[in-house]
PDB file of N, CA and C in Angstrom:
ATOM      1  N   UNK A   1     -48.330  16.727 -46.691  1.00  0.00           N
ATOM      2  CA  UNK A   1     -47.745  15.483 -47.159  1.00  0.00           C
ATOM      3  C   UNK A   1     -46.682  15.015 -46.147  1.00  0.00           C
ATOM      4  N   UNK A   2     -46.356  13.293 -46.181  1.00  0.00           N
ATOM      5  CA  UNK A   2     -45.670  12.917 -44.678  1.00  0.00           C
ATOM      6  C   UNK A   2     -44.221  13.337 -45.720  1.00  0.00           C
ATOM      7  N   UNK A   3     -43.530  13.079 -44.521  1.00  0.00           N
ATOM      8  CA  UNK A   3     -41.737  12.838 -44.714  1.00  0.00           C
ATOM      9  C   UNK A   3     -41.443  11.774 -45.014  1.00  0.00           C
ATOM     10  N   UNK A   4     -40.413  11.649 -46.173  1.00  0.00           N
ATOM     11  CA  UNK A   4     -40.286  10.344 -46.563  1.00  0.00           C
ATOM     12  C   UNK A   4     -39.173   9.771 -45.320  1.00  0.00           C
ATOM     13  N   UNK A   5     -39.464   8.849 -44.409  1.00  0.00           N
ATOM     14  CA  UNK A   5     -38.654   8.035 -43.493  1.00  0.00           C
ATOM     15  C   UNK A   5     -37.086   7.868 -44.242  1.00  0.00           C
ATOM     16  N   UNK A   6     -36.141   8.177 -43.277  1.00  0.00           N
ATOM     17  CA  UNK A   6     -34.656   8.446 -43.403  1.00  0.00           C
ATOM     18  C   UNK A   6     -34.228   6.967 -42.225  1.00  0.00           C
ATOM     19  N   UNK A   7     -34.701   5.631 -42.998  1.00  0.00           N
ATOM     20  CA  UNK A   7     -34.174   4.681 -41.740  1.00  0.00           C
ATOM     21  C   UNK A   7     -33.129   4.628 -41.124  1.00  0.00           C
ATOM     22  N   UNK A   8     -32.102   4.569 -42.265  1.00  0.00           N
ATOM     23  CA  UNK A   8     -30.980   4.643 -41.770  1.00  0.00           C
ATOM     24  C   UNK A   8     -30.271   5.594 -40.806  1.00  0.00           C
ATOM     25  N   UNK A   9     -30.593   6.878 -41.124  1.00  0.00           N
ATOM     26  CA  UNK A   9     -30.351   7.924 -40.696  1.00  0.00           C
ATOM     27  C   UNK A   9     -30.658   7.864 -39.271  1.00  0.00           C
ATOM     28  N   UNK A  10     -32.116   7.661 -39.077  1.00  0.00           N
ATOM     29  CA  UNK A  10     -32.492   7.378 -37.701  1.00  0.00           C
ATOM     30  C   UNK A  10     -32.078   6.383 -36.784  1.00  0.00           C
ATOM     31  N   UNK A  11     -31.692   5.572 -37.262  1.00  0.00           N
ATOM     32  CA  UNK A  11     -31.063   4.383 -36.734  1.00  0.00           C
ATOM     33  C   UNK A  11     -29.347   4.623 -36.206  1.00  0.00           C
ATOM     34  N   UNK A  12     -29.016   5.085 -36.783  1.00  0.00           N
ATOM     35  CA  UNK A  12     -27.624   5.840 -36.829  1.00  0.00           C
ATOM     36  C   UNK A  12     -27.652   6.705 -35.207  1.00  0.00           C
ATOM     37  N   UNK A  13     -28.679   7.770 -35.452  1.00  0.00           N
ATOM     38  CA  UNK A  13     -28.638   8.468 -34.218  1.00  0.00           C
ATOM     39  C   UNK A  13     -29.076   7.873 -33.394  1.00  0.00           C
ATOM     40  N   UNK A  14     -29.791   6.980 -33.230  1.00  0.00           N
ATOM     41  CA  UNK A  14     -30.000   6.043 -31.930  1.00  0.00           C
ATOM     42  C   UNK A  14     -28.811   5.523 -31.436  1.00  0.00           C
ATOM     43  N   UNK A  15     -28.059   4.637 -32.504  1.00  0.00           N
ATOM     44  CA  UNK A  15     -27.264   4.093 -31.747  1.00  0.00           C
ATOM     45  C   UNK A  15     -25.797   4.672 -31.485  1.00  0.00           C
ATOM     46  N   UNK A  16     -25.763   6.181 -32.126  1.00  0.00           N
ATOM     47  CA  UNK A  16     -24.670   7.233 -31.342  1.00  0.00           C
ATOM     48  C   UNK A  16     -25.464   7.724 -29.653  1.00  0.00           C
ATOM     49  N   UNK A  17     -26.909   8.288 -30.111  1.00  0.00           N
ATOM     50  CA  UNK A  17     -27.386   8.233 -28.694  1.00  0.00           C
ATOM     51  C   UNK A  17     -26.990   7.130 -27.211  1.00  0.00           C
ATOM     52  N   UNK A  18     -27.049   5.646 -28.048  1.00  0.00           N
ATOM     53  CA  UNK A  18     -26.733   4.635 -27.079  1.00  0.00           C
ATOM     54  C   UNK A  18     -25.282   4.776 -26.779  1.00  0.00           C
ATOM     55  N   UNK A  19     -24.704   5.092 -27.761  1.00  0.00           N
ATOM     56  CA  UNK A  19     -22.976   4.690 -27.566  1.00  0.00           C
ATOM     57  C   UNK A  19     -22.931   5.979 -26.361  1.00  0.00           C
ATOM     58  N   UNK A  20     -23.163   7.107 -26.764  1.00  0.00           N
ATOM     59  CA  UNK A  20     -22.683   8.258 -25.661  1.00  0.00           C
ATOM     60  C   UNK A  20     -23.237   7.814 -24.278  1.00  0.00           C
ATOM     61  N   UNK A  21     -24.530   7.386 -24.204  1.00  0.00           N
ATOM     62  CA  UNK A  21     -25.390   7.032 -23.368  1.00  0.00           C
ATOM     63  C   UNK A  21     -24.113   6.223 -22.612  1.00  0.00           C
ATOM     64  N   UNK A  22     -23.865   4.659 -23.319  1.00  0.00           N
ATOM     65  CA  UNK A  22     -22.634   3.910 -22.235  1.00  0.00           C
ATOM     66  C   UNK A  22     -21.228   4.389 -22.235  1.00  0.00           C
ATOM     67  N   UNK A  23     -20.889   4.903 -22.911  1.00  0.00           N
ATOM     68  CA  UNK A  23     -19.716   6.134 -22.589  1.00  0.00           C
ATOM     69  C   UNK A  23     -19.666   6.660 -21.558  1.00  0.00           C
ATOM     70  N   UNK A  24     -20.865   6.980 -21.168  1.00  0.00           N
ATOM     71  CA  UNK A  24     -21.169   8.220 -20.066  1.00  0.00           C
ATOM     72  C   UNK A  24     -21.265   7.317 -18.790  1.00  0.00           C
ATOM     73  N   UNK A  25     -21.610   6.416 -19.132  1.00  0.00           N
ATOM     74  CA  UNK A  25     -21.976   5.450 -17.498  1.00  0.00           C
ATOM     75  C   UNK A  25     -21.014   4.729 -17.399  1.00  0.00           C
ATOM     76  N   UNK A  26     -20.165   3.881 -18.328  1.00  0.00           N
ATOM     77  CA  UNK A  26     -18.511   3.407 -18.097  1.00  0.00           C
ATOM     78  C   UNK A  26     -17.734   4.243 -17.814  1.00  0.00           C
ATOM     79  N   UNK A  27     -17.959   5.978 -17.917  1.00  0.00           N
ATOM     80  CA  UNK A  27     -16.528   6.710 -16.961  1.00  0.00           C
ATOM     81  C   UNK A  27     -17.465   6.790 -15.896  1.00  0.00           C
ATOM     82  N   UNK A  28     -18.377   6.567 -15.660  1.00  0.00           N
ATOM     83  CA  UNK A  28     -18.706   6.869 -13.612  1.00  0.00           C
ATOM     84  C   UNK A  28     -18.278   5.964 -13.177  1.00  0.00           C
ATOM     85  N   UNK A  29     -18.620   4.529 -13.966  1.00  0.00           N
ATOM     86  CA  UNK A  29     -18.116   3.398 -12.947  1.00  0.00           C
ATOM     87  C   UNK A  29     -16.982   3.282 -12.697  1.00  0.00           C
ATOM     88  N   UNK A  30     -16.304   3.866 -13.928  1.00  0.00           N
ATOM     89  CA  UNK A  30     -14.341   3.488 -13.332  1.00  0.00           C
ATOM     90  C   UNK A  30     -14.499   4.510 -12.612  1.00  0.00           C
ATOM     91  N   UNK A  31     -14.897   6.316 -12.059  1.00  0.00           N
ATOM     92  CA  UNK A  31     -14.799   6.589 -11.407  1.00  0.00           C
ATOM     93  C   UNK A  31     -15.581   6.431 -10.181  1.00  0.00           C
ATOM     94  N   UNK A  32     -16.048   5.954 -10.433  1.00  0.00           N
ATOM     95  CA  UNK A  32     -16.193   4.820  -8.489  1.00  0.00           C
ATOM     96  C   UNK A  32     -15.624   4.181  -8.248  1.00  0.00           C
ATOM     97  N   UNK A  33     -14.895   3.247  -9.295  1.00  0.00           N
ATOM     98  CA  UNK A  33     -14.107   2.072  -9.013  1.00  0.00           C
ATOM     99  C   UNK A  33     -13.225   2.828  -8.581  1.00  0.00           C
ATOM    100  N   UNK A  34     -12.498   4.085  -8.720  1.00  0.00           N
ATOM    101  CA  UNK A  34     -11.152   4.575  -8.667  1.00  0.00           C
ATOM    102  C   UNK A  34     -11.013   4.809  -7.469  1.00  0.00           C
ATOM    103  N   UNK A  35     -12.871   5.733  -7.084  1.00  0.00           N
ATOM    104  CA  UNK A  35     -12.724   6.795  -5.670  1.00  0.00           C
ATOM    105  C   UNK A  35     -12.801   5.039  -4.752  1.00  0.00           C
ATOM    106  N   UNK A  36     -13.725   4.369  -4.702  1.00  0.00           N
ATOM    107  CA  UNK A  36     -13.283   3.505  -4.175  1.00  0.00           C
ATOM    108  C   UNK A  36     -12.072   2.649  -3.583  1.00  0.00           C
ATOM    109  N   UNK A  37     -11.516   2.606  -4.350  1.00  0.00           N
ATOM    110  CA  UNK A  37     -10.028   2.036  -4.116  1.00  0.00           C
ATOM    111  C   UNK A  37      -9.252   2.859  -3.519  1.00  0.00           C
ATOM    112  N   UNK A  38      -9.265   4.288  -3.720  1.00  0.00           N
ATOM    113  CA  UNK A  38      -8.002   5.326  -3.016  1.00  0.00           C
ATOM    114  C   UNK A  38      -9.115   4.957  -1.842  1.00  0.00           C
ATOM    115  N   UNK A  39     -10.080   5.086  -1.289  1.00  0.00           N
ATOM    116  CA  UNK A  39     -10.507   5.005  -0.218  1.00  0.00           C
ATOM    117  C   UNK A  39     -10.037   3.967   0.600  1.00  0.00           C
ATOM    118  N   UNK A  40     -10.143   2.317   0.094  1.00  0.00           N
ATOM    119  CA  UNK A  40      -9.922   1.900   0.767  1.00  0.00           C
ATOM    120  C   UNK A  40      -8.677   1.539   0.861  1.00  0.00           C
ATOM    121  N   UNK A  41      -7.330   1.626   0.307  1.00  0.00           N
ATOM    122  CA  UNK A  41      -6.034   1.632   0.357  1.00  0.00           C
ATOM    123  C   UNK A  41      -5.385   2.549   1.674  1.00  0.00           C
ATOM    124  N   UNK A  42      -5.788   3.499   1.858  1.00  0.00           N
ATOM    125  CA  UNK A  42      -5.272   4.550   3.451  1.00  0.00           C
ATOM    126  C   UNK A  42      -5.826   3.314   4.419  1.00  0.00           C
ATOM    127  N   UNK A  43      -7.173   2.970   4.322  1.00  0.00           N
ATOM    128  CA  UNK A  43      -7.630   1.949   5.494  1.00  0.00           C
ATOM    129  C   UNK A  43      -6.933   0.849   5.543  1.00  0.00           C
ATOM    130  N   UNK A  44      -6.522   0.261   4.386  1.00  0.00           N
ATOM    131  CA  UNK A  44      -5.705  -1.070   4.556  1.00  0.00           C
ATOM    132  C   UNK A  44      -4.152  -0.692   4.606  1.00  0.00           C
ATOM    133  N   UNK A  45      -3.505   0.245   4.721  1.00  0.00           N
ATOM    134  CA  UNK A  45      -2.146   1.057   4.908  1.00  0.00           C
ATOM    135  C   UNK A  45      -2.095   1.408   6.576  1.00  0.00           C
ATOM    136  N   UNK A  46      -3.359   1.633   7.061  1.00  0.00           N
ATOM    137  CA  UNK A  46      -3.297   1.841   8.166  1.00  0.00           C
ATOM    138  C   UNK A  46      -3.444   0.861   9.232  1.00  0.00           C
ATOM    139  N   UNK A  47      -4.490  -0.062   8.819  1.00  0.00           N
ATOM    140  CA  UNK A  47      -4.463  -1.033   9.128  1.00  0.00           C
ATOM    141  C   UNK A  47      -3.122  -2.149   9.370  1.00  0.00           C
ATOM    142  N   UNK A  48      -2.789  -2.153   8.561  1.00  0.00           N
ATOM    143  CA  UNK A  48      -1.160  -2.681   8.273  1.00  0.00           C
ATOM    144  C   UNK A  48      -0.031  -1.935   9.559  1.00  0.00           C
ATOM    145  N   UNK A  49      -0.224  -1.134   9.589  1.00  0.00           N
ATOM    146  CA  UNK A  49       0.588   0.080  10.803  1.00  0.00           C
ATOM    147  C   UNK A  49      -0.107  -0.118  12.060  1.00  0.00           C
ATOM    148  N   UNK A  50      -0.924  -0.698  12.460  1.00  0.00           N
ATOM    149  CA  UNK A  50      -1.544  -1.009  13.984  1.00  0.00           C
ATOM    150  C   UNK A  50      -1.154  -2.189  14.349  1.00  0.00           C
ATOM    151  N   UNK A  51      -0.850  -3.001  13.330  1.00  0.00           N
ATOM    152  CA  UNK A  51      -0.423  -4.434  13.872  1.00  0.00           C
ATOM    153  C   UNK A  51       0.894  -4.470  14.504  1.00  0.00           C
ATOM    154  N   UNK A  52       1.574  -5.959  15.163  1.00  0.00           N
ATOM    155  CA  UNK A  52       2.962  -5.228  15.452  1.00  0.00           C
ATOM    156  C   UNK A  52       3.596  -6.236  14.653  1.00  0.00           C
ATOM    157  N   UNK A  53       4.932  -5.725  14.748  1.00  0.00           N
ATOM    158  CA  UNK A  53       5.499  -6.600  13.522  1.00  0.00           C
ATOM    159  C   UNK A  53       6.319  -7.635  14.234  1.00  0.00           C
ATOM    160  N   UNK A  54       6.115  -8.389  13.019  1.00  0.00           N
ATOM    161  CA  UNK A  54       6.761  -9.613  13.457  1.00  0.00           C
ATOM    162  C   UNK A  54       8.459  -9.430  13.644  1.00  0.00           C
ATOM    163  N   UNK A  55       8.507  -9.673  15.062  1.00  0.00           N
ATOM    164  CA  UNK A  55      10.005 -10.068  15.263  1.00  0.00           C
ATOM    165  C   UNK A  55      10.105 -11.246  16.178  1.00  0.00           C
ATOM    166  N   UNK A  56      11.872 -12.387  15.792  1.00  0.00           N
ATOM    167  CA  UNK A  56      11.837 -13.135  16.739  1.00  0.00           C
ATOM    168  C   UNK A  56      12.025 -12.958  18.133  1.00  0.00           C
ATOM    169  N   UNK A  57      11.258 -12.942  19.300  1.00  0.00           N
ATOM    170  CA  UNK A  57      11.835 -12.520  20.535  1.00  0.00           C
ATOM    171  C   UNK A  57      12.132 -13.596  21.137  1.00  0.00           C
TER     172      UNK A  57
END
């Protein structure tokens, strides 16, 4: 004999499945966004330090 269908139930775990699912991929992106940025901040710090500075001569 079948199982009587639990809709709700099933529906429920799908969309905890989905929620963890974008949970999981919104902390990579801020951590790219993050490693990204410390990356390029030394380059634009350094950058900044090769130029010469403005004085009146």
């Amino acid at each position: 004999m079948a199982r009587t269908p639990n809709y709700n139930f099933e529906r429920r775990e799908r969309e905890r499945m989905n929620a963890e699912k974008k949970a999981k991929r919104a902390a990579a992106k801020k951590e790219a966004r993050e490693k990204k940025a410390a990356q390029s901040e030394p380059a634009a710090q350094s950058d900044a330090q090769d130029l010469p500075s403005p004085t009146t001569e």
